[in-house]
C-alpha atoms as a PDB file:
ATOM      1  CA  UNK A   1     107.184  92.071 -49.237  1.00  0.00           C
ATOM      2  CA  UNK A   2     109.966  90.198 -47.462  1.00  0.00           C
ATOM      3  CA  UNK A   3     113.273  91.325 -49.295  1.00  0.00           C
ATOM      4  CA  UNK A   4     114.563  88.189 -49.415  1.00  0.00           C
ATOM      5  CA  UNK A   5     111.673  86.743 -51.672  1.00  0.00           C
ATOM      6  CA  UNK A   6     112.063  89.786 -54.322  1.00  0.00           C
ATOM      7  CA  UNK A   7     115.932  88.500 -54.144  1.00  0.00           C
ATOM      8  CA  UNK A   8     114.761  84.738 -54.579  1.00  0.00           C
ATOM      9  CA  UNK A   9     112.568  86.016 -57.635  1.00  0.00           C
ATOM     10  CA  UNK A  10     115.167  87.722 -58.990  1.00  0.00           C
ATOM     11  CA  UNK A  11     118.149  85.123 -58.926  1.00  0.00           C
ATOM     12  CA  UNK A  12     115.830  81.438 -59.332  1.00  0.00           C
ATOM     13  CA  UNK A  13     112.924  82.893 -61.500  1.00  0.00           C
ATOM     14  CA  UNK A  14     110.589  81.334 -59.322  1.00  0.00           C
ATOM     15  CA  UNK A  15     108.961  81.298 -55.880  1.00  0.00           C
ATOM     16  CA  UNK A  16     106.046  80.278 -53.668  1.00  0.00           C
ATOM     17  CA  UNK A  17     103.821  82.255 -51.551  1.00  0.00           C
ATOM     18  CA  UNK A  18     101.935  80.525 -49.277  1.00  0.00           C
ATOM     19  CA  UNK A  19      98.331  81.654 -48.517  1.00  0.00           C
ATOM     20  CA  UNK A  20      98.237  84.467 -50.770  1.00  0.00           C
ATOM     21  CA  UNK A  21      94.507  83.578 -52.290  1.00  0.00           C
ATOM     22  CA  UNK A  22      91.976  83.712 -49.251  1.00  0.00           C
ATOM     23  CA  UNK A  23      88.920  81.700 -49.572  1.00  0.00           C
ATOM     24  CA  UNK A  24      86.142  83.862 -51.398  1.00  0.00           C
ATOM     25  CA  UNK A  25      89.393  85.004 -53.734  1.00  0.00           C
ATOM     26  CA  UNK A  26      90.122  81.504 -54.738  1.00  0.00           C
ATOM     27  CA  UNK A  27      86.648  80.447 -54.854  1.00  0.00           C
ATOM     28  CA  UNK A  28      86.011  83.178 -57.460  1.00  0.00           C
ATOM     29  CA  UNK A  29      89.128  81.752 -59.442  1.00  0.00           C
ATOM     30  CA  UNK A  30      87.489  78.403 -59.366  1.00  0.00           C
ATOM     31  CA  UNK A  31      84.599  79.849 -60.797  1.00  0.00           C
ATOM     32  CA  UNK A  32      86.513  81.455 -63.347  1.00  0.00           C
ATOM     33  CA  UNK A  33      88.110  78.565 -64.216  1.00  0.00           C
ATOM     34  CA  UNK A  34      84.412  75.856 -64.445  1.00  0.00           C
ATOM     35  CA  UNK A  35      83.494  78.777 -66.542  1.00  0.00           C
ATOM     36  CA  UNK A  36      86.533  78.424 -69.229  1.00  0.00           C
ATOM     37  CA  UNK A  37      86.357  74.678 -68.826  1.00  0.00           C
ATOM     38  CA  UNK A  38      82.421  74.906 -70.002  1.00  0.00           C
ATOM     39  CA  UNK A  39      83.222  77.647 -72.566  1.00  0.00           C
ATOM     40  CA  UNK A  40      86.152  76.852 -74.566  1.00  0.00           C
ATOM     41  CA  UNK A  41      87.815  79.339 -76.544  1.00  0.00           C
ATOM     42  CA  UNK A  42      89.228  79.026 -80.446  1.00  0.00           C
ATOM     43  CA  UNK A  43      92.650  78.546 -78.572  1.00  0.00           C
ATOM     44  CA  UNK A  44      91.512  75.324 -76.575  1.00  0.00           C
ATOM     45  CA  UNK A  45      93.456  72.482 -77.202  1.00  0.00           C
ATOM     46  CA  UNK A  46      93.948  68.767 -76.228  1.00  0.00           C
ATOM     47  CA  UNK A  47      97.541  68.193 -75.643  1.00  0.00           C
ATOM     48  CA  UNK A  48      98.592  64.771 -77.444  1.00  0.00           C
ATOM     49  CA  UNK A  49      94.758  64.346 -78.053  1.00  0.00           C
ATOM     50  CA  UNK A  50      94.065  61.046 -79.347  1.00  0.00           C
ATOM     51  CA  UNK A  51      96.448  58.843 -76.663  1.00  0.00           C
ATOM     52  CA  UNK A  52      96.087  57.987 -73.003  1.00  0.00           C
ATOM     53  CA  UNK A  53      97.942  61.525 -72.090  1.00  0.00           C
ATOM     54  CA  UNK A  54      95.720  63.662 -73.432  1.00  0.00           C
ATOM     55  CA  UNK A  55      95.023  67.166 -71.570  1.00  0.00           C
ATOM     56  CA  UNK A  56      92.918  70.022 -72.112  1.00  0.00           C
ATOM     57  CA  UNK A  57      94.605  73.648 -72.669  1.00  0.00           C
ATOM     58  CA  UNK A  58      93.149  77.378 -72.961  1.00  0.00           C
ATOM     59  CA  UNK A  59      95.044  80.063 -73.525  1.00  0.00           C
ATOM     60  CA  UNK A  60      93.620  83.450 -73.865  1.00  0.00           C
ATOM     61  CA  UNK A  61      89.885  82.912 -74.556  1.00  0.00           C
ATOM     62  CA  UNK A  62      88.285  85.767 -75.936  1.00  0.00           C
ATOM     63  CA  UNK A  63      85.328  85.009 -74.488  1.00  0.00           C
ATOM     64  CA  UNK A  64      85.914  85.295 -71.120  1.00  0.00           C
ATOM     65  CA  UNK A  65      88.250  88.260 -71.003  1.00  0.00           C
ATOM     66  CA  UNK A  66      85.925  90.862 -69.550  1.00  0.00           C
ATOM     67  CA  UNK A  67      85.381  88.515 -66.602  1.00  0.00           C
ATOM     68  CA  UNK A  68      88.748  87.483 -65.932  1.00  0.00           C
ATOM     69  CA  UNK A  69      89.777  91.789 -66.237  1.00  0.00           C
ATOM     70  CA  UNK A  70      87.652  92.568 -63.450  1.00  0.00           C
ATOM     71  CA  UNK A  71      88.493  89.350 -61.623  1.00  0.00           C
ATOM     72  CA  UNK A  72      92.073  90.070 -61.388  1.00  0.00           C
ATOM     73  CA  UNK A  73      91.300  93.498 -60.702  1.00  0.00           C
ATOM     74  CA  UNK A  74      89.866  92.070 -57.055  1.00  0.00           C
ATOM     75  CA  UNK A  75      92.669  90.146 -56.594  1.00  0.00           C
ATOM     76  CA  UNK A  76      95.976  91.150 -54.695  1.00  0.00           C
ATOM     77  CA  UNK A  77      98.278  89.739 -57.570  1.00  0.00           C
ATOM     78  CA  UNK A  78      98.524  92.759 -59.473  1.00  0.00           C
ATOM     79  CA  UNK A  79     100.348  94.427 -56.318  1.00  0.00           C
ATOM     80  CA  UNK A  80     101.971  91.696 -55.086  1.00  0.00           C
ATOM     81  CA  UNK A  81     103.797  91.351 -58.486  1.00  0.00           C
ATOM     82  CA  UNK A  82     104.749  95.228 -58.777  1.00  0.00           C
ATOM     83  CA  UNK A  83     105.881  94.752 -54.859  1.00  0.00           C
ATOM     84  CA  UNK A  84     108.140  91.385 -56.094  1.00  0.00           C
ATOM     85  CA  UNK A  85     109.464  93.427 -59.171  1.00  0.00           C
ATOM     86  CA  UNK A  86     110.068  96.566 -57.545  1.00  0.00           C
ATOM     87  CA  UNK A  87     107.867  98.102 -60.549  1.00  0.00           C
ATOM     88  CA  UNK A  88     105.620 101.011 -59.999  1.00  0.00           C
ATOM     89  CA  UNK A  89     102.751  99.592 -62.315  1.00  0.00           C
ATOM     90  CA  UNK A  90     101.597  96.279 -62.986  1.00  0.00           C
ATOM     91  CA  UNK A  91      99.619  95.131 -66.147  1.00  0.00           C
ATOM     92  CA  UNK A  92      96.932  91.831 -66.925  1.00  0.00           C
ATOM     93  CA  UNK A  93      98.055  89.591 -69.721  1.00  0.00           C
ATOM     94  CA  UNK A  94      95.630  86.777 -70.194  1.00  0.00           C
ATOM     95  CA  UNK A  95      94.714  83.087 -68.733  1.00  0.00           C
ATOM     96  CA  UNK A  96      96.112  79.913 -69.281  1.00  0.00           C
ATOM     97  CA  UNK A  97      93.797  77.176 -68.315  1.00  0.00           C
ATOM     98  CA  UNK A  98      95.187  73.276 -67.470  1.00  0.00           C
ATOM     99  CA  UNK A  99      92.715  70.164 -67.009  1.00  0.00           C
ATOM    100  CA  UNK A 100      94.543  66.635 -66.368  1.00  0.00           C
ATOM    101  CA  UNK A 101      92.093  64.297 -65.127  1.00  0.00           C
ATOM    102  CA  UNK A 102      91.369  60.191 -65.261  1.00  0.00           C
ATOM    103  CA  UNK A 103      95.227  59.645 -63.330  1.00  0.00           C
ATOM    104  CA  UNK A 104      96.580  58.868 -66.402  1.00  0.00           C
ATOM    105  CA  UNK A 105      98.839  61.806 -68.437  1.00  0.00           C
ATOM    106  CA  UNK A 106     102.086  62.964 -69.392  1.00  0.00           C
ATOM    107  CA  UNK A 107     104.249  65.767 -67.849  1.00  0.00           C
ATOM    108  CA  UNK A 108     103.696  69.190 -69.781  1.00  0.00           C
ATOM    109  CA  UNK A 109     107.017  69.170 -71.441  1.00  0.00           C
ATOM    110  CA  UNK A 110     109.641  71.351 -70.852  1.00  0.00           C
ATOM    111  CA  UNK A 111     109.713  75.166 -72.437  1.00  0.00           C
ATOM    112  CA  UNK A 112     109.942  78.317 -72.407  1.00  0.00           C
ATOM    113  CA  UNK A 113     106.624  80.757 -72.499  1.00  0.00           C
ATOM    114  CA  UNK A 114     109.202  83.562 -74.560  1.00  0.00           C
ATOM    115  CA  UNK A 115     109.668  80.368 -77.318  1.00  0.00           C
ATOM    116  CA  UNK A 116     106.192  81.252 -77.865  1.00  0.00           C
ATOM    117  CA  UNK A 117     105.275  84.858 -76.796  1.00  0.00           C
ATOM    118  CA  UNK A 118     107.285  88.153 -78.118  1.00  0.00           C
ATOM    119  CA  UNK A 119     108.360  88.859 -74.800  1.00  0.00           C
ATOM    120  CA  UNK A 120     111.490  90.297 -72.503  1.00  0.00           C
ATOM    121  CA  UNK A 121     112.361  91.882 -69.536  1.00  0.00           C
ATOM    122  CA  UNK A 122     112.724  90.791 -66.072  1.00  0.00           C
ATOM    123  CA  UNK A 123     108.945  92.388 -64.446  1.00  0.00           C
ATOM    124  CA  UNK A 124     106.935  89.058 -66.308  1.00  0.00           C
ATOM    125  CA  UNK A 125     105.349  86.465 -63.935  1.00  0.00           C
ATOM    126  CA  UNK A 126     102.836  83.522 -64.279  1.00  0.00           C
ATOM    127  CA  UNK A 127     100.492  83.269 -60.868  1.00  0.00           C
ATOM    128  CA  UNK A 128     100.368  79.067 -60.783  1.00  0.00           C
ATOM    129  CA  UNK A 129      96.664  78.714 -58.731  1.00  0.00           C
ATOM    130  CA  UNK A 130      95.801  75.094 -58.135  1.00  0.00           C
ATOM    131  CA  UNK A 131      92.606  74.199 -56.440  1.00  0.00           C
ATOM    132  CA  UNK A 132      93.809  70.804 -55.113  1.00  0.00           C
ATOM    133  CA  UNK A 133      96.859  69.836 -52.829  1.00  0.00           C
ATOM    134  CA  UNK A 134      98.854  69.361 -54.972  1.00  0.00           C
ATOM    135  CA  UNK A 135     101.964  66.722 -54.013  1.00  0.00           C
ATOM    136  CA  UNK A 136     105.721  67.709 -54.965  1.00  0.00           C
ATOM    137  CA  UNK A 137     105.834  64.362 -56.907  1.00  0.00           C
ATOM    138  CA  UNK A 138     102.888  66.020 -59.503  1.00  0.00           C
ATOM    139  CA  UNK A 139     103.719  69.988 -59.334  1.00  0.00           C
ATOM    140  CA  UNK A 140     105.020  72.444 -61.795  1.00  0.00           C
ATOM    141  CA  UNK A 141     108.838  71.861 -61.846  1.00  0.00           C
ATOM    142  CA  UNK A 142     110.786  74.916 -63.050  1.00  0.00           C
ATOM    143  CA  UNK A 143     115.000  74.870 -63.813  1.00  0.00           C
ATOM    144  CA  UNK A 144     116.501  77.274 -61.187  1.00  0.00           C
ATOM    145  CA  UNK A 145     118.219  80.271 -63.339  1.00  0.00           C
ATOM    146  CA  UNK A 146     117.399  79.044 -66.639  1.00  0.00           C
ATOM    147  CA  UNK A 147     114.844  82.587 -66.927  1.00  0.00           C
ATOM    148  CA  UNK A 148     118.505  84.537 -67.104  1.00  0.00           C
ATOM    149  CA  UNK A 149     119.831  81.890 -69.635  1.00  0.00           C
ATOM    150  CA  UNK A 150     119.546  81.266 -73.042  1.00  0.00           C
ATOM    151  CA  UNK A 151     116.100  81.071 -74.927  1.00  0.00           C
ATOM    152  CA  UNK A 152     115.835  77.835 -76.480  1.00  0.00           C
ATOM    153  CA  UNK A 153     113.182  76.897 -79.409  1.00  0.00           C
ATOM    154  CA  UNK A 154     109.937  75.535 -78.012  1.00  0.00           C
ATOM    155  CA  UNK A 155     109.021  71.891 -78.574  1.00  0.00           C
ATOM    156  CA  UNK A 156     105.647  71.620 -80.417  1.00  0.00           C
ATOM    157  CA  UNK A 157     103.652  69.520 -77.978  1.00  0.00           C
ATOM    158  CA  UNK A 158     102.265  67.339 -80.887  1.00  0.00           C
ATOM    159  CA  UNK A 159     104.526  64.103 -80.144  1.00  0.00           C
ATOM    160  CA  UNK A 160     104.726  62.662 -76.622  1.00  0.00           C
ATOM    161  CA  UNK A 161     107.840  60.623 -77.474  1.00  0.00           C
ATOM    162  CA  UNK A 162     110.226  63.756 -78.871  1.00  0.00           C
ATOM    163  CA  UNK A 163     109.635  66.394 -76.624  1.00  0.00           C
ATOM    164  CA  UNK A 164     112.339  68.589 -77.906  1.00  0.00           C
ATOM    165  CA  UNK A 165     110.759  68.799 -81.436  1.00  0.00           C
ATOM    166  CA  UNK A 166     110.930  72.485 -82.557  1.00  0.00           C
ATOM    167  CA  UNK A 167     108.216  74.705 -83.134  1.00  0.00           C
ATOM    168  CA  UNK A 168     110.174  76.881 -85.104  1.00  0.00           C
ATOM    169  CA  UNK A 169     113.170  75.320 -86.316  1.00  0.00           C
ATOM    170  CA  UNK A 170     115.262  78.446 -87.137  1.00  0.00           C
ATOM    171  CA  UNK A 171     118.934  78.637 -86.258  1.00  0.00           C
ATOM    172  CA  UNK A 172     118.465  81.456 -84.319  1.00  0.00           C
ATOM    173  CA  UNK A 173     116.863  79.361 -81.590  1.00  0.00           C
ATOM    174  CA  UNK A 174     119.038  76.540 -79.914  1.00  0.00           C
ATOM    175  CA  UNK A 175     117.082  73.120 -79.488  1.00  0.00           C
ATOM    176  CA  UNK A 176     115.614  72.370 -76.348  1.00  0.00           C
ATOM    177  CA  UNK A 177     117.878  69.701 -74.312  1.00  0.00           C
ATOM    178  CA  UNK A 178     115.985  66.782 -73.762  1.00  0.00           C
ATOM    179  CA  UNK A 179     116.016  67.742 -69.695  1.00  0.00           C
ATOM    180  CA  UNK A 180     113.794  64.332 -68.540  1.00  0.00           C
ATOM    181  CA  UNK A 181     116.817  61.988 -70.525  1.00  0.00           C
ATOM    182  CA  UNK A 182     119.176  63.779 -68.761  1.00  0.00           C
ATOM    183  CA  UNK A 183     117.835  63.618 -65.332  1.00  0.00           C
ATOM    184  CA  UNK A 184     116.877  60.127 -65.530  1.00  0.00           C
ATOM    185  CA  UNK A 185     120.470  59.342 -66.286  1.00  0.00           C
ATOM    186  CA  UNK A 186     121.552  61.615 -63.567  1.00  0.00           C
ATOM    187  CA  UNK A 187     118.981  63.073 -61.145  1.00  0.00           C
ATOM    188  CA  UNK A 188     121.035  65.963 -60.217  1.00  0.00           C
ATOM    189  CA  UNK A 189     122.123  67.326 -63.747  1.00  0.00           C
ATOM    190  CA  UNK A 190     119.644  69.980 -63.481  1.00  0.00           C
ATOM    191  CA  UNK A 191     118.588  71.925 -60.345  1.00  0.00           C
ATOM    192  CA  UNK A 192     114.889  71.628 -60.129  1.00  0.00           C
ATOM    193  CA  UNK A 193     112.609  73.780 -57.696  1.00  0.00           C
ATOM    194  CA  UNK A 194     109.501  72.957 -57.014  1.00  0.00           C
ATOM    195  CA  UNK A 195     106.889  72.264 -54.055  1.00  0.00           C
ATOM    196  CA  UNK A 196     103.937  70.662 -53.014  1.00  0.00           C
ATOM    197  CA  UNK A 197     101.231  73.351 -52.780  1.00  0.00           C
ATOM    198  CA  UNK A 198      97.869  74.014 -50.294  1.00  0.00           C
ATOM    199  CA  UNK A 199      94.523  75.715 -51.573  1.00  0.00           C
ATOM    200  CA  UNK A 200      95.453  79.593 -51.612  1.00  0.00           C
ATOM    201  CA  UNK A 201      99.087  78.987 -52.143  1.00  0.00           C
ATOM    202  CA  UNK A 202     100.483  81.199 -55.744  1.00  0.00           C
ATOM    203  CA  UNK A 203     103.406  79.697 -57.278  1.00  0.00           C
ATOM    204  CA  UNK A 204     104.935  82.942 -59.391  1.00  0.00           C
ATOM    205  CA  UNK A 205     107.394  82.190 -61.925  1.00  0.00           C
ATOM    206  CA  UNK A 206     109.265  84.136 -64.894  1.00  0.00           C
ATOM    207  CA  UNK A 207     107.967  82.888 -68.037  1.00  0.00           C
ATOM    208  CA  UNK A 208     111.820  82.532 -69.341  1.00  0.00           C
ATOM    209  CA  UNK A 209     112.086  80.032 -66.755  1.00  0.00           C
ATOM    210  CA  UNK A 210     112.421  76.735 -67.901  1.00  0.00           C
ATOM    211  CA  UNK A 211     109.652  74.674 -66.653  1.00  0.00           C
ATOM    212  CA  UNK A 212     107.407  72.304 -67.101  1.00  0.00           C
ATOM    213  CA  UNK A 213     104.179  70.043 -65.008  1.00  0.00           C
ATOM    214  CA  UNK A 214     104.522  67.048 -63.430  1.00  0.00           C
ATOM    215  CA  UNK A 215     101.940  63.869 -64.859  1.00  0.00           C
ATOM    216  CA  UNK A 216      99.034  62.816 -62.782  1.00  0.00           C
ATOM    217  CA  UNK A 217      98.832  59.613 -61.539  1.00  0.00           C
ATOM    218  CA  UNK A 218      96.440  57.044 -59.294  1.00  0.00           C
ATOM    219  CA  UNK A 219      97.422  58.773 -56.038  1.00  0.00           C
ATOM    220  CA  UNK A 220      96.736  62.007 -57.409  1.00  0.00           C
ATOM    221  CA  UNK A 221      94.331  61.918 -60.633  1.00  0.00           C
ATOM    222  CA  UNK A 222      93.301  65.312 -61.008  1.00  0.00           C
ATOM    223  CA  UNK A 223      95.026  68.429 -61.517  1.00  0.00           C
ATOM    224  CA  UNK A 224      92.988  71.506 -62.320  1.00  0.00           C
ATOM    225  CA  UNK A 225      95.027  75.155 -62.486  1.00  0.00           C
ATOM    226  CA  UNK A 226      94.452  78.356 -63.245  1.00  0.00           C
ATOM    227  CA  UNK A 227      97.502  80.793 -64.753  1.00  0.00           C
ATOM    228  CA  UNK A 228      97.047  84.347 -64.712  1.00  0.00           C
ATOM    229  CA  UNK A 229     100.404  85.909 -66.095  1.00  0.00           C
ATOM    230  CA  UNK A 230     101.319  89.353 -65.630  1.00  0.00           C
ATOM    231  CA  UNK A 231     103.484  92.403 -66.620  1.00  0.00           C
ATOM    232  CA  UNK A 232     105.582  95.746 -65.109  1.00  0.00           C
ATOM    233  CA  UNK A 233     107.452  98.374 -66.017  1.00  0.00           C
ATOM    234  CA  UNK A 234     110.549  96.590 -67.400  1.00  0.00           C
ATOM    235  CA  UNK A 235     108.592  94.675 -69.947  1.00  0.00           C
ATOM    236  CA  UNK A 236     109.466  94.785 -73.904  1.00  0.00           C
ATOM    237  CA  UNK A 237     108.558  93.643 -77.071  1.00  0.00           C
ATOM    238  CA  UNK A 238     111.145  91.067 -78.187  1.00  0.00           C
ATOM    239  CA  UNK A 239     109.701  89.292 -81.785  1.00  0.00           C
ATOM    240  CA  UNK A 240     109.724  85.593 -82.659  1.00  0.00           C
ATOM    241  CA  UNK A 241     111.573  84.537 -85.368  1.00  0.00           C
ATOM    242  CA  UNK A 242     110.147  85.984 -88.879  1.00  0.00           C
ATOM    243  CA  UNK A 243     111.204  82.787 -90.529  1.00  0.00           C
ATOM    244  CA  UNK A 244     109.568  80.779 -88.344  1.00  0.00           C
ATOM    245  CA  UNK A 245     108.554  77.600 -89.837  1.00  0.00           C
ATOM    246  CA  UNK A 246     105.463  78.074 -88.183  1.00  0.00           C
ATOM    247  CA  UNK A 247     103.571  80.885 -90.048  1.00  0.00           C
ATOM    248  CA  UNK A 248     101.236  81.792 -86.654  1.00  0.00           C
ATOM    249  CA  UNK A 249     103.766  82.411 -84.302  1.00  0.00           C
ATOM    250  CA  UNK A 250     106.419  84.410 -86.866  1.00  0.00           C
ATOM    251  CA  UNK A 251     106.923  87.398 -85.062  1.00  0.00           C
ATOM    252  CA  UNK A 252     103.853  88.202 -82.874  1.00  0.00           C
ATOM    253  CA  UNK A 253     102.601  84.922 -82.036  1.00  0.00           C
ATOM    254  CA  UNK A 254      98.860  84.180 -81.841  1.00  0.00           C
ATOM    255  CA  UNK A 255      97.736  86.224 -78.864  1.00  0.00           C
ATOM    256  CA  UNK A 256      97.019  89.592 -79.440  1.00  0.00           C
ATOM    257  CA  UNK A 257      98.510  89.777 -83.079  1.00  0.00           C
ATOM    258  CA  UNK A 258      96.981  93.365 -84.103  1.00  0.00           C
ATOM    259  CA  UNK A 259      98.370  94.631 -80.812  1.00  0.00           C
ATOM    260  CA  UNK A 260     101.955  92.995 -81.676  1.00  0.00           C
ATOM    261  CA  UNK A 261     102.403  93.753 -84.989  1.00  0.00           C
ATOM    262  CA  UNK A 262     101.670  97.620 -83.546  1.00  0.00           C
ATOM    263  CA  UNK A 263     105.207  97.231 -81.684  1.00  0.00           C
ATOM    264  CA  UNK A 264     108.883  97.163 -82.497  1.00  0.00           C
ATOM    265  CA  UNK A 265     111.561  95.510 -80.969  1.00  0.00           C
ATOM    266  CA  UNK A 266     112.395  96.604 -77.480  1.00  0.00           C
ATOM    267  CA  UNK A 267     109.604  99.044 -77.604  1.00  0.00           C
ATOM    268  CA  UNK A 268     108.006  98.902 -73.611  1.00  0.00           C
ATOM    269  CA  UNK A 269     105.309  96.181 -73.768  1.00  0.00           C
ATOM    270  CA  UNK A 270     102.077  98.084 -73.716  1.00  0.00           C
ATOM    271  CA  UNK A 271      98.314  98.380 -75.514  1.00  0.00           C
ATOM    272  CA  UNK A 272      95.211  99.824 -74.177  1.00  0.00           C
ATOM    273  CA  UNK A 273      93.948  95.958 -74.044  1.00  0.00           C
ATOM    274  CA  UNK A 274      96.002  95.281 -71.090  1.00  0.00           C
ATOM    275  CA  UNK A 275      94.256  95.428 -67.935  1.00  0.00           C
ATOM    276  CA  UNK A 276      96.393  97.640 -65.451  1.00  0.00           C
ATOM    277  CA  UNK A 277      96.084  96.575 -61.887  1.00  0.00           C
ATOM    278  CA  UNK A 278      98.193  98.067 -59.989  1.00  0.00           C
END
């Protein structure tokens, strides 16, 4: 691992690494993902379903757990990540599944994974696996930094035109800035990375980072992507807000809840569930 991308990781919260999936290893994530697509799990969703910018979601099927454990456990992300970390171990989270097809959608709006998961320390990453080439114009955009600033409340992905409307609404949580009204009034009040991706290529990212995906559109109508996210040695439990005005995610969230409520704040983030890979 070139020392200069663990140092890239470290300060921006995200980089690329081109080439990292061969073929049979991203043809088995392709299969992994048709699979979810076909099976949905109770945490599928359809973001903004019911207008033109609908997209489906999965996040953490049940279903297809055992397969995506020994999936991952063939991959070379689980040492790649403990290699970018410095971390002797690595640990298997879960999936998150996007579909935005039809060239018609919104961006994924801005957040914060930790507005939504109990989560802290600096060894988390999401592996970003697209299947298409993917232009810079429609790829995941993600605030350089912002996964060593502070952790601002999540917006709740029901209403297209307020995208800083808070899943929790707590003081404890600042309010998202609205970061798409501020670029458009000035393109360089945030620093943005992001790339245009090939087959194979991983984009890793902290899920502190601020970030969000870019819409589809006629030149490029389909998106389909695969997120495998991923733990180390400097991982904690850090609890969502108890008063949160949203009773599922006080505290533990919704993934994993028996495991979370098992764990105290700042206690090292770990449960036999967790696939270790490395």
């Amino acid at each position: 691992m070139d020392e200069a991308l663990r140092t890239a990781y470290r300060e921006d919260g995200a980089v690329l690494i081109r080439g990292l999936l061969d073929k049979d290893a991203l043809a088995r994530c392709r299969a992994a993902f048709d699979w979810a697509i076909e099976n949905p799990g109770p945490n599928a969703s359809a973001m903004y379903d019911g207008t033109e910018q609908r997209s489906h979601v999965d996040n953490c099927n049940p279903l297809a757990k055992a397969r995506l454990d020994d999936l991952v456990s063939s991959l070379p992300l689980g040492r790649t990540f403990a290699d970018l970390w410095g971390s002797e171990h690595a640990w298997y989270f879960a999936e998150e599944i996007f579909l935005k097809t039809g060239g018609v959608g919104a961006r994924t709006q801005w957040h914060q994974d930790t507005s939504y998961l109990p989560w802290d320390g600096a060894h988390w990453g999401n592996a970003w696996i697209s299947f298409e080439a993917v232009p810079k114009a429609n790829a995941l955009e993600i605030v350089r930094g912002s996964h060593r600033g502070a952790r601002y409340d999540g917006p709740t992905f029901v209403d297209p035109g307020d995208p800083t409307q808070p899943l929790h609404n707590v003081a404890a949580l600042p309010r998202l800035p609205d970061i798409e009204a501020e670029r458009a009034r000035d393109p360089a009040s945030w620093d943005i990375l992001s790339w245009a991706t090939e087959p194979g290529d991983v984009v890793i990212l902290h899920p502190n980072s601020l970030h969000g995906g870019a819409p589809v559109d006629p030149s490029f109508p389909d998106r389909h992507t695969l997120v495998l996210r991923f733990f180390g040695d400097d991982a904690t439990f850090y609890p969502l807000p108890e008063d949160s005005q949203m009773a599922d995610f006080a505290r533990n969230g919704i993934l994993f809840q028996e495991e979370m409520a098992a764990l105290n704040p700042g206690d090292p983030f770990r449960a036999p569930v967790f696939r270790q890979v490395a």
